[in-house]
Protein backbone atom coordinates (compact mmCIF):
# COMPACT_ATOMS: atom_id res chain seq x y z
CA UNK A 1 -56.76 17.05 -18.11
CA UNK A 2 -54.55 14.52 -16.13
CA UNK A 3 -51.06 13.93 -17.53
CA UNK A 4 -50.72 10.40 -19.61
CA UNK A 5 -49.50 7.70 -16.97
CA UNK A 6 -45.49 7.03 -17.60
CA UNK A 7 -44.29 3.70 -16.86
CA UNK A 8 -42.04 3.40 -14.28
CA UNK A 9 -39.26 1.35 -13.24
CA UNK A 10 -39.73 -2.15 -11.25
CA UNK A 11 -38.47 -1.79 -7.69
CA UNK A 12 -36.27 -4.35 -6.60
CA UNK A 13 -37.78 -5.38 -3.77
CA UNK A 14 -36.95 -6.15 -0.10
CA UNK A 15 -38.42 -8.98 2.35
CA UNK A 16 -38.19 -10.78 5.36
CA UNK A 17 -34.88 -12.72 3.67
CA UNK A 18 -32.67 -11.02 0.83
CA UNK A 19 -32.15 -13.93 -0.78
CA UNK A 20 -31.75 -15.84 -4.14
CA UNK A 21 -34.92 -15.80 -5.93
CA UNK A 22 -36.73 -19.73 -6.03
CA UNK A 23 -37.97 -20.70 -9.52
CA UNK A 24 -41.55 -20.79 -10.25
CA UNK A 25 -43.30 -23.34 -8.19
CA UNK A 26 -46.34 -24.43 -6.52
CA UNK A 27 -48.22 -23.15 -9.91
CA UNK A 28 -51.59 -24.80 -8.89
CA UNK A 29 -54.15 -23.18 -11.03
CA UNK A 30 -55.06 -20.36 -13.71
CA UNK A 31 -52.75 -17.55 -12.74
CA UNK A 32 -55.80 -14.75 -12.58
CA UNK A 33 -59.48 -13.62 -13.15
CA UNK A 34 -62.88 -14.12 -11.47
CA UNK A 35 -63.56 -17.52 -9.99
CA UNK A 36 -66.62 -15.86 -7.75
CA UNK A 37 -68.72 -19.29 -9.37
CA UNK A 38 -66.78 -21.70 -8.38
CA UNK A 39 -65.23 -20.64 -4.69
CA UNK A 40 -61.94 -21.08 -6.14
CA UNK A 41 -59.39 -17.69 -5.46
CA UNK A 42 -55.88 -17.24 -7.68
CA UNK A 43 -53.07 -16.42 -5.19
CA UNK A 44 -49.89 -14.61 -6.40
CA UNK A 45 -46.61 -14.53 -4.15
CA UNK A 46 -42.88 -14.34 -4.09
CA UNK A 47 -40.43 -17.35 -3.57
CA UNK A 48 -37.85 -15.22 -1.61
CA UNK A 49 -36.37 -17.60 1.45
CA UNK A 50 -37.05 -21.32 0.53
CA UNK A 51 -38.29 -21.57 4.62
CA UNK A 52 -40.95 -18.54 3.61
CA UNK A 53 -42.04 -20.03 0.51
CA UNK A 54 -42.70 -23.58 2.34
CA UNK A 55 -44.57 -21.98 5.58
CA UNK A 56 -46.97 -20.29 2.87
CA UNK A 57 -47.32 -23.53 1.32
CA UNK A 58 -48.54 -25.15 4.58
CA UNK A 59 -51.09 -22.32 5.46
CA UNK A 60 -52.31 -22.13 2.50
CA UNK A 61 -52.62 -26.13 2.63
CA UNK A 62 -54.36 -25.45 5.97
CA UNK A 63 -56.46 -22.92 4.94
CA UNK A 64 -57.64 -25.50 1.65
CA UNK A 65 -58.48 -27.97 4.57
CA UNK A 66 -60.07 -25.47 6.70
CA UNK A 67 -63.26 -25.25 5.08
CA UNK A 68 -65.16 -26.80 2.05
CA UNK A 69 -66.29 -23.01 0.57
CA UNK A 70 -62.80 -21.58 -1.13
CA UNK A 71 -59.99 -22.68 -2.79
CA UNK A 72 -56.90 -20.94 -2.98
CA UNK A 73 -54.00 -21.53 -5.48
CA UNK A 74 -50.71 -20.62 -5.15
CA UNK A 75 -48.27 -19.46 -7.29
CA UNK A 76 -45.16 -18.18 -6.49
CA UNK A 77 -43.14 -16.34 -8.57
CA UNK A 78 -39.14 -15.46 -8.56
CA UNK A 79 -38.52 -12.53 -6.46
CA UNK A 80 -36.22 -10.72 -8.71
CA UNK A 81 -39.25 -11.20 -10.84
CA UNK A 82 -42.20 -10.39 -8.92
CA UNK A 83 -42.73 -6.91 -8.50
CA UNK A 84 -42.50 -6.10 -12.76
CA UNK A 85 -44.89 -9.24 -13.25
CA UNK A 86 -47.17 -7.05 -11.74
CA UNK A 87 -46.29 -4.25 -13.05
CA UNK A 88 -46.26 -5.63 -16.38
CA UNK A 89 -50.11 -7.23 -15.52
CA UNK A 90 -53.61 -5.87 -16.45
CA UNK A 91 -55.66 -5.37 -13.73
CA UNK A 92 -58.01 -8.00 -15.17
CA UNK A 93 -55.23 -10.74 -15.60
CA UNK A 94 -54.29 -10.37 -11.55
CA UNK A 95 -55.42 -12.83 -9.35
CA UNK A 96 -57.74 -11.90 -6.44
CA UNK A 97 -54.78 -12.20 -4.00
CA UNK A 98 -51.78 -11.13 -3.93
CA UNK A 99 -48.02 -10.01 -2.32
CA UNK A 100 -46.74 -6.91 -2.95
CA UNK A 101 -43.17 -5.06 -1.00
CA UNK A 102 -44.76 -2.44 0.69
CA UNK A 103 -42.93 0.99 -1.17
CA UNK A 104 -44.87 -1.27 -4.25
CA UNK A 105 -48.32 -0.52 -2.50
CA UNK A 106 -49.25 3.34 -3.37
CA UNK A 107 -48.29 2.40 -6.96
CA UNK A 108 -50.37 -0.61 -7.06
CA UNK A 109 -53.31 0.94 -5.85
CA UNK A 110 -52.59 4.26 -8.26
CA UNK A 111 -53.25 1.85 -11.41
CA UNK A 112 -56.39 0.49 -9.71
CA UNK A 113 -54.85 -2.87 -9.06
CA UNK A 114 -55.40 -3.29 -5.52
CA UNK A 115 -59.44 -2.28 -4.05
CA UNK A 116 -59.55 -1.07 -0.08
CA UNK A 117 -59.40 -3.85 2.29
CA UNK A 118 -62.34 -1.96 4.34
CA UNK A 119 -65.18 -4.22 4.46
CA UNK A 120 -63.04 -7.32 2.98
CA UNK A 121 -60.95 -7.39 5.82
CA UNK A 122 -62.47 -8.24 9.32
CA UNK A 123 -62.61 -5.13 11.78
CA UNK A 124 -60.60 -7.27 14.55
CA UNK A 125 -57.69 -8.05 11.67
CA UNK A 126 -57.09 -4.55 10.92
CA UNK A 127 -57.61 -3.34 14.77
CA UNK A 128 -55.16 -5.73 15.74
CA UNK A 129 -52.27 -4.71 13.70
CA UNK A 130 -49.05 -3.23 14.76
CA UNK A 131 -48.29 0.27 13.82
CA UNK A 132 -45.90 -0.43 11.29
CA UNK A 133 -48.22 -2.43 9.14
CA UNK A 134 -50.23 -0.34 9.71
CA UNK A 135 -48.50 2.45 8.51
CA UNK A 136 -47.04 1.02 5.76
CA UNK A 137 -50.48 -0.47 4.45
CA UNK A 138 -52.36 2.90 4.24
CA UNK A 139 -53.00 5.05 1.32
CA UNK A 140 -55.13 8.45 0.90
CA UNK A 141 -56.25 7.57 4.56
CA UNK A 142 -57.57 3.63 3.25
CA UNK A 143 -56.16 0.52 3.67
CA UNK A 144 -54.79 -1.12 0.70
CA UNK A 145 -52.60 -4.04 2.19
CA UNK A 146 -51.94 -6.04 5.27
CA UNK A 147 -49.11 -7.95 6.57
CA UNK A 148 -47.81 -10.94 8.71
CA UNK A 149 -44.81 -9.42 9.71
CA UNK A 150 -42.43 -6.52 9.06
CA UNK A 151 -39.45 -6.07 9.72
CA UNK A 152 -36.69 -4.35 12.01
CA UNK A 153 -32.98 -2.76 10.86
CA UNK A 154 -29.72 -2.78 13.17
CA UNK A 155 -26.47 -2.40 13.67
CA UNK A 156 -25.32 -6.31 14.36
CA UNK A 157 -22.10 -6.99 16.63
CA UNK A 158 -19.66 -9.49 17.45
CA UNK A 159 -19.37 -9.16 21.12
CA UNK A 160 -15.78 -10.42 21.16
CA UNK A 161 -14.48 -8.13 18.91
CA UNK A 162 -15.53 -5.07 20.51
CA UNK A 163 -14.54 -6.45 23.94
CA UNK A 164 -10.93 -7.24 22.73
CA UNK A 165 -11.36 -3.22 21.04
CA UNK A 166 -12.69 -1.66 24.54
CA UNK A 167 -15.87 -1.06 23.18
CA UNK A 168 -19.23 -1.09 24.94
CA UNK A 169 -22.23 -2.35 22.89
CA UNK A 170 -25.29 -0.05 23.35
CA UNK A 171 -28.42 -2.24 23.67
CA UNK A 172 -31.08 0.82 23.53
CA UNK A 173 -32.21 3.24 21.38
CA UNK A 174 -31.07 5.90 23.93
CA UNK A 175 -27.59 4.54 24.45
CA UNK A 176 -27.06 4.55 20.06
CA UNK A 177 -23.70 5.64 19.29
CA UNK A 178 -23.51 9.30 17.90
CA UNK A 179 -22.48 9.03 14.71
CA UNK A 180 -18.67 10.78 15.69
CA UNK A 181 -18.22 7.82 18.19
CA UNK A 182 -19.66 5.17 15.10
CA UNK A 183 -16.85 6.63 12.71
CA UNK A 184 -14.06 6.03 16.02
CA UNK A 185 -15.06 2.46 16.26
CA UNK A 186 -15.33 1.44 12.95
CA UNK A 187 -11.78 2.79 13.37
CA UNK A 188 -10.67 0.96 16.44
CA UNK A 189 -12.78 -2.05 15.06
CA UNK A 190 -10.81 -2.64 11.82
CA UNK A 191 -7.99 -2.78 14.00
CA UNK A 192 -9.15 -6.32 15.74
CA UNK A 193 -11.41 -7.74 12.94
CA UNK A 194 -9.70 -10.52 11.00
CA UNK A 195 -10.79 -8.88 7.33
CA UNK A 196 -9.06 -5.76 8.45
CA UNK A 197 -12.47 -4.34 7.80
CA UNK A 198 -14.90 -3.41 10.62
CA UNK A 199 -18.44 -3.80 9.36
CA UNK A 200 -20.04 -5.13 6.26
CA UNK A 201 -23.23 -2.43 4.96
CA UNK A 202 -24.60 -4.39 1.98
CA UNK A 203 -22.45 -3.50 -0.52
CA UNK A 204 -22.58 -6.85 -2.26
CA UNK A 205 -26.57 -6.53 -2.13
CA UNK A 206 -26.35 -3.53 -4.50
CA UNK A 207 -26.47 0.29 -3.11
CA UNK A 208 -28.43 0.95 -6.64
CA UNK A 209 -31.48 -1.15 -5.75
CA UNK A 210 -33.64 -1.15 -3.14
CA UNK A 211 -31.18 -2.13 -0.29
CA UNK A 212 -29.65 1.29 -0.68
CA UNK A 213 -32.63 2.92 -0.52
CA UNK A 214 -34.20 1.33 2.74
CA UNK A 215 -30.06 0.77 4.39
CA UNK A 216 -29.29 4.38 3.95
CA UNK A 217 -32.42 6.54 4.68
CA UNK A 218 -31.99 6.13 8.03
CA UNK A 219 -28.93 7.69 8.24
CA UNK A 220 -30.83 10.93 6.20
CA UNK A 221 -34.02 10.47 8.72
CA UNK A 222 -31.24 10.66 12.07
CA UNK A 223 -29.63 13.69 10.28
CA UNK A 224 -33.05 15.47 10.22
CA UNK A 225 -33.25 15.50 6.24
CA UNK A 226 -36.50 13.08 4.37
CA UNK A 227 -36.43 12.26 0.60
CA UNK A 228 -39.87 14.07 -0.63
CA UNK A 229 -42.17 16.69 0.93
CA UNK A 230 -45.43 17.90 -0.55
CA UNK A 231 -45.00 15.93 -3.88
CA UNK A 232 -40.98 17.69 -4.26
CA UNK A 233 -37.82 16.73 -4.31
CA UNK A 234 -35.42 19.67 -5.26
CA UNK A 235 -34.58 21.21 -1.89
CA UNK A 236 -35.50 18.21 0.51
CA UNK A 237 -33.55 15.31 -1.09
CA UNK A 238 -30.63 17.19 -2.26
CA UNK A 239 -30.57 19.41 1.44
CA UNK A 240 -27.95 19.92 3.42
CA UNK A 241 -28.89 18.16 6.08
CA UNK A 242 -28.83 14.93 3.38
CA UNK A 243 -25.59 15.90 1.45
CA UNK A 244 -23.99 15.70 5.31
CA UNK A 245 -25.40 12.58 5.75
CA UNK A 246 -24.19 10.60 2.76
CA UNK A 247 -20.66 12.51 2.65
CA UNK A 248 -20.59 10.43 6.52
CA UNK A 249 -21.51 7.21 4.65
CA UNK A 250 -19.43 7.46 2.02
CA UNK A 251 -16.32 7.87 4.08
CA UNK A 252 -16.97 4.55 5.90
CA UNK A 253 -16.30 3.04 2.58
CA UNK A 254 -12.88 2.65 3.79
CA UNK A 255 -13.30 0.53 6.84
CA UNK A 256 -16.46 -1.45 4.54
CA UNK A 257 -15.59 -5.18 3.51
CA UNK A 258 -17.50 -6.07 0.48
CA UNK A 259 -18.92 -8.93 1.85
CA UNK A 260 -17.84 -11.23 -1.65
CA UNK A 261 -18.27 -14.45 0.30
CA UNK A 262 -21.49 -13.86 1.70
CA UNK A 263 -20.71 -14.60 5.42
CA UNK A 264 -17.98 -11.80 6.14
CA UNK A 265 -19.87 -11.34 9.76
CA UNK A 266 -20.92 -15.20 11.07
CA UNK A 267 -17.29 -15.76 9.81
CA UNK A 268 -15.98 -13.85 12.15
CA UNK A 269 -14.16 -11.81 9.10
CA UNK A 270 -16.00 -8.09 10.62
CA UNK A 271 -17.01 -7.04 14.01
CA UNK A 272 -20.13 -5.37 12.84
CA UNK A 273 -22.73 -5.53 9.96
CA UNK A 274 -25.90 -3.40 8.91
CA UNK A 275 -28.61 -5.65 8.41
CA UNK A 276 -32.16 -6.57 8.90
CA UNK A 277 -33.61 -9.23 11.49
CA UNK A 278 -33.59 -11.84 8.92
CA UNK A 279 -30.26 -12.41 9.31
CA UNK A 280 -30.75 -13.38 13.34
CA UNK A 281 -30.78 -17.31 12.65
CA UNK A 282 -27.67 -17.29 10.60
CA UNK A 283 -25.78 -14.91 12.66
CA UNK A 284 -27.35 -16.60 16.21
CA UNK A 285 -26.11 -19.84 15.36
CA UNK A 286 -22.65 -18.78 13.83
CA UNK A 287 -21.99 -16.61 17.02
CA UNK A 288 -24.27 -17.72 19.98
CA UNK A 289 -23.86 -15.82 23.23
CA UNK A 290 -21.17 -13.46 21.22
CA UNK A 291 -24.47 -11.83 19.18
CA UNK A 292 -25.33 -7.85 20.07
CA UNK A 293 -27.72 -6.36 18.50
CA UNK A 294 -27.51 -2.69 18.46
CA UNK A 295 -29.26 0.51 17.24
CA UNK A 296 -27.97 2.35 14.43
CA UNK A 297 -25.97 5.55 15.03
CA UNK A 298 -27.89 8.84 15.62
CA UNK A 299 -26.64 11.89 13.43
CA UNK A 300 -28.46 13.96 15.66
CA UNK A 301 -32.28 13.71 15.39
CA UNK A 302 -32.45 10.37 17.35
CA UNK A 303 -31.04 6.28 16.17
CA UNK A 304 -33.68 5.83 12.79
CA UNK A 305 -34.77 2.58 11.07
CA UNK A 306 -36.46 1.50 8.06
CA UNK A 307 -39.15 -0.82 8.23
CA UNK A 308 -42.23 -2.35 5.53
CA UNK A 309 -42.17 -5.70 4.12
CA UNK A 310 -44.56 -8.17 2.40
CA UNK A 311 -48.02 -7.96 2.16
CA UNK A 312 -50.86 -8.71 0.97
CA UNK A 313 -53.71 -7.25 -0.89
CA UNK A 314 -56.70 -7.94 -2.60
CA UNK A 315 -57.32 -6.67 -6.42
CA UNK A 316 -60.07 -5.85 -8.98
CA UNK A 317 -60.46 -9.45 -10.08
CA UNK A 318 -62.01 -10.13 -6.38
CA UNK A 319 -64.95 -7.82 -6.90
CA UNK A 320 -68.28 -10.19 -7.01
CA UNK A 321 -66.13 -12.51 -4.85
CA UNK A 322 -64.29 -10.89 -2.11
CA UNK A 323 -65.89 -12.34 0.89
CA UNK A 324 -64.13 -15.57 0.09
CA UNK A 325 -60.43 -12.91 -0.86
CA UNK A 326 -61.05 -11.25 2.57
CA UNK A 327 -61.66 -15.28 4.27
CA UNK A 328 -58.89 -16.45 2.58
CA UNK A 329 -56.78 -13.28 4.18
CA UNK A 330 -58.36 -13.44 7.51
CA UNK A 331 -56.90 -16.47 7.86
CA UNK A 332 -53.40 -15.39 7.25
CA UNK A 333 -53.75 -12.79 9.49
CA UNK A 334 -54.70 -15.23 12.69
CA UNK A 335 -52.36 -15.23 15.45
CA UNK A 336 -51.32 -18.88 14.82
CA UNK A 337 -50.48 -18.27 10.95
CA UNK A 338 -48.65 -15.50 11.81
CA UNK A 339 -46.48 -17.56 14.15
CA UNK A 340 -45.78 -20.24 11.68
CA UNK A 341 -44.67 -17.59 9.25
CA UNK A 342 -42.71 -15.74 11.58
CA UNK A 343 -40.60 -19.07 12.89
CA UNK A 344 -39.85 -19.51 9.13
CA UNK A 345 -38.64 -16.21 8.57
CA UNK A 346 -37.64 -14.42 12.15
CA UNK A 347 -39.48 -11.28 10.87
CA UNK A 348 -41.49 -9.08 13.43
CA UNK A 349 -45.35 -10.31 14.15
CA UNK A 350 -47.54 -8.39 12.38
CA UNK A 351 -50.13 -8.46 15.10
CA UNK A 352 -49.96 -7.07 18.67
CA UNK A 353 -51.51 -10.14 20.12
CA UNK A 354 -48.97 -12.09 18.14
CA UNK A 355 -45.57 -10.17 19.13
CA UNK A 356 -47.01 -10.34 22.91
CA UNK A 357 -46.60 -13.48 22.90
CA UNK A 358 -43.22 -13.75 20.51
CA UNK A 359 -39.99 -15.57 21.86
CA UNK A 360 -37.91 -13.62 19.86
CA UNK A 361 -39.45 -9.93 20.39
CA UNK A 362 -41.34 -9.77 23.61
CA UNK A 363 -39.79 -7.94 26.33
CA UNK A 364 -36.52 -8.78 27.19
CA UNK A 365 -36.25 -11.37 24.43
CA UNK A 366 -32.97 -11.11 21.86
CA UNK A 367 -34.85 -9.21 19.41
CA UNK A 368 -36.94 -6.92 21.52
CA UNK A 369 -34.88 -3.34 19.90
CA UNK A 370 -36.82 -4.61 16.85
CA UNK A 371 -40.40 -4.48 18.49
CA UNK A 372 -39.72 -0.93 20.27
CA UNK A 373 -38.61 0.73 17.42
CA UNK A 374 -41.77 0.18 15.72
CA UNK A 375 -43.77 1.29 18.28
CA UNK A 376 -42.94 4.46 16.96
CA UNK A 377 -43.33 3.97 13.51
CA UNK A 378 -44.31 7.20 11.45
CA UNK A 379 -44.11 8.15 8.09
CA UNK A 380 -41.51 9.91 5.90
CA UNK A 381 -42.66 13.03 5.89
CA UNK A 382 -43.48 13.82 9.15
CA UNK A 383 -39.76 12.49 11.27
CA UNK A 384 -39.42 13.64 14.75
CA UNK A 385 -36.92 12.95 17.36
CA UNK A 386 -39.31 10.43 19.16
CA UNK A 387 -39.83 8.15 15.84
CA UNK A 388 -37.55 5.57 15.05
CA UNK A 389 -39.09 2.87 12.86
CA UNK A 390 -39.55 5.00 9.17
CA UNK A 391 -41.49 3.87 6.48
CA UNK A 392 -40.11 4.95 2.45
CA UNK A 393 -42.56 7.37 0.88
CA UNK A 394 -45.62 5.93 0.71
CA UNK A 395 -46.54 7.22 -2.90
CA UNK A 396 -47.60 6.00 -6.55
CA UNK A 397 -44.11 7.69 -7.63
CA UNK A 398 -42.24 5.44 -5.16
CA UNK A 399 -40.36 3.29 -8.26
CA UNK A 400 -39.14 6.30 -9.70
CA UNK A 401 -37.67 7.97 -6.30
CA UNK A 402 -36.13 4.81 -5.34
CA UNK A 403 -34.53 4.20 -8.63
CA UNK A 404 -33.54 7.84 -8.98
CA UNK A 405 -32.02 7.87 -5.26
CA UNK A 406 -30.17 4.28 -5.72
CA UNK A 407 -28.49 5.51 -8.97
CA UNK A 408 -27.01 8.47 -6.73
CA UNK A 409 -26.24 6.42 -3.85
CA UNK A 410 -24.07 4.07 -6.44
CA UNK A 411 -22.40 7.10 -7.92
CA UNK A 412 -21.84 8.32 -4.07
CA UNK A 413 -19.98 5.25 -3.07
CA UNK A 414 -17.76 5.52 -6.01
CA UNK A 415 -16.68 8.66 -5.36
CA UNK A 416 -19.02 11.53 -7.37
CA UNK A 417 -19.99 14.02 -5.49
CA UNK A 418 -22.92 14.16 -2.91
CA UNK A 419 -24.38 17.29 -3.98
CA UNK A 420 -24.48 17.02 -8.09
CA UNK A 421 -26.07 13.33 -7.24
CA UNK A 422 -28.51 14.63 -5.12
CA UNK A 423 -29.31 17.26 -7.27
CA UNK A 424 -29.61 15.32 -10.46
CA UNK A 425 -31.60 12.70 -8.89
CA UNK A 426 -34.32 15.51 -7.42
CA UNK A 427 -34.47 17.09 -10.81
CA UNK A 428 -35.44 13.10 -12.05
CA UNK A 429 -38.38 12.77 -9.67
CA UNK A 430 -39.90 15.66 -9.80
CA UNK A 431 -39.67 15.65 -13.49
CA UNK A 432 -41.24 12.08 -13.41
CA UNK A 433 -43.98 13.50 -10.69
CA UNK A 434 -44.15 16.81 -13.35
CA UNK A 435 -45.55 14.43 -15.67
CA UNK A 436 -47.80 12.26 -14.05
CA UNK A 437 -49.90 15.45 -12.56
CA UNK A 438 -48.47 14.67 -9.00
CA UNK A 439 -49.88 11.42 -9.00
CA UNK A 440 -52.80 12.30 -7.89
CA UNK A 441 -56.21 10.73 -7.75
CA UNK A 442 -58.54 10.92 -10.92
């Protein structure tokens, strides 16, 4: 007999702009259920960066126009919010489309709120996608979600600073810093930057929720070590190869501003910050020509990233009507919504045919280290040398093994130490895994 279902916590989740969450707008309709009679389709979504929220707003506006069989209405609902709205939703009460952070997915489609996009979804959508949405949108070998965009992770530098430091900005994932030379310059770079700090990681973004867990696996994934294999964590997320890893992050805490004003980096305050491609219109315009973007340091098993943003699915509430769900997300999915999302929002284009023809990420373009490294996107549990771009365990548990992780990550930075954290936060998930049966499939 399968284990009673536990509820787990909400992930905080991560998008295409960490931002302040937008209060409930655009509420155009009845927020869920079966409109199949009258060609009219409930669409849920997060207000994350206002520019997001309003390019949604015009595609969905376009698609309205587009043709005289569907409807869609919008609502959009406060990030901070979102994710344990859902949660907190029977699969009845969901509308027939909707966002979801992609470490949300597996756990989504684990209650039986999201159906396979096989058959809803054309063939030429799902062909055409790049590998990280790809990768990130596929459960038990189906696809659950699909995406616009995803997004990239770097090391971000202020040219001028590491000139006046002598330091050489590497502009490859070959040429990454090892992580012995990334511990000399932040050295050599709190020496020049103004804040006395060299680099800014997040810290004001909160190392307990899900920035910590998508800012620091990399560093784990470069130093050879993964958070879950087979369904475990005692022995994989509290290794060795991990407790190395976040003893070397910790000890940057020293050379870390906090970031309390928001703008420590565009100021000018730190020569470097950790941060996602979002940030590339605020930080372009603050610093122009003075703008490197730069892979993050190798600990040894080759420069790692995370990647896996927004997407979108299709749930229960669809059946009897999901030609017009799949229409409505075919849509989304064309090259030329794709491009008005992704001038909103500088994320990656979730479509080959789209990023071939991207300003920002085709070859030799500023943001091009974004597009290789998730040509090589792979999954958590199977990191070699050759992958860079890393999706988070894709995995019904996922809430509880971010949570668990984040609360040892705060404890890290504070000073506890690496190896009881680890240790107490693998006996949590496995625990939580212990009584859900594994999570696995009725």
């Amino acid at each position: 007999m399968t284990a009673p279902r536990r509820s787990r916590p909400a992930v905080v989740t991560i998008g295409a702009g960490l931002s302040l969450a937008l209060m409930l707008t655009a509420c155009l309709g009845d927020s869920g259920g079966d409109n199949s009679s009258d060609g009219t389709i409930e669409v849920w979504a997060h207000s994350g960066q206002a520019a997001e929220a309003e390019a949604l707003g015009t595609l969905v506006d376009e698609f309205n126009e587009s043709q005289d069989d569907v409807t869609a209405n919008l609502t959009l609902i406060p990030e901070a919010d979102y994710t344990s709205t859902i949660q907190a939703t029977s699969a009845d009460e969901l509308p027939e489309v909707m966002e979801m952070d992609a470490p949300t997915m597996a756990s989504f489609a684990y209650d039986r709120k999201l159906i396979p996009l096989e058959g809803v979804v054309s063939p030429e959508a799902l062909d055409n996608r790049i590998s990280g949405v790809t990768e990130s949108g596929t459960y038990n070998d189906e696809t659950y979600a699909v995406g616009l965009f995803d997004v990239g992770l770097g090391l971000w530098g202020n040219k001028a600073l590491l000139e006046e430091a002598g330091i050489e900005a590497p502009t490859t994932a070959e040429e990454a810093w090892t992580v012995d030379e990334f511990r000399a310059n932040l050295a050599e770079l709190a020496e020049v930057s103004p804040s006395g700090k060299a680099i800014d990681l997040g810290e004001a973004n909160g190392f307990a929720a899900e920035w910590g867990t998508f800012t620091t696996t990399p560093d784990i994934w470069s130093a050879g070590g993964t958070l879950m294999k087979d369904g475990k964590a005692d022995g994989v997320l509290n290794s060795q190869e991990n407790v190395d890893a976040l003893e070397e992050w910790a000890s940057w805490r020293e050379f870390a501003d906090p970031n309390t004003s928001g703008s420590a980096f565009p100021d000018g305050q730190t020569a470097l910050t950790w941060t996602g491609n979002w940030m590339y219109p605020t930080f372009s315009e603050a610093l122009g020509e003075d703008l490197a973007l730069m892979p993050l340091p190798d600990f040894g098993n080759g420069t790692k990233a995370g990647h896996g943003s927004w997407q979108w699915g299709v749930t229960p509430a669809a059946e009897g009507n999901t030609e017009a769900a799949g229409s409505f997300l075919d849509f989304l999915l064309r090259d030329e919504s794709i491009a008005t999302m992704v001038e909103a929002n500088a994320a990656v284009p979730g479509s080959t045919s789209a990023l071939e023809q991207s300003e920002l990420y085709g070859p030799g373009k500023p943001l091009e280290l974004f597009a290789t490294n998730l040509e090589s996107a792979c999954g958590s549990d199977n990191v070699t040398q050759e992958c860079i771009a890393v999706a988070r365990p894709v995995t019904p548990g996922y809430p509880t093994v971010t949570s668990s992780f984040g609360s040892a990550l705060l404890a890290i930075w504070g000073g506890a130490d690496v190896q009881d954290e680890l240790d107490s936060a693998a006996r949590a998930i496995d625990s939580d895994f212990s009584d859900n049966d594994g999570y696995q499939n009725d």
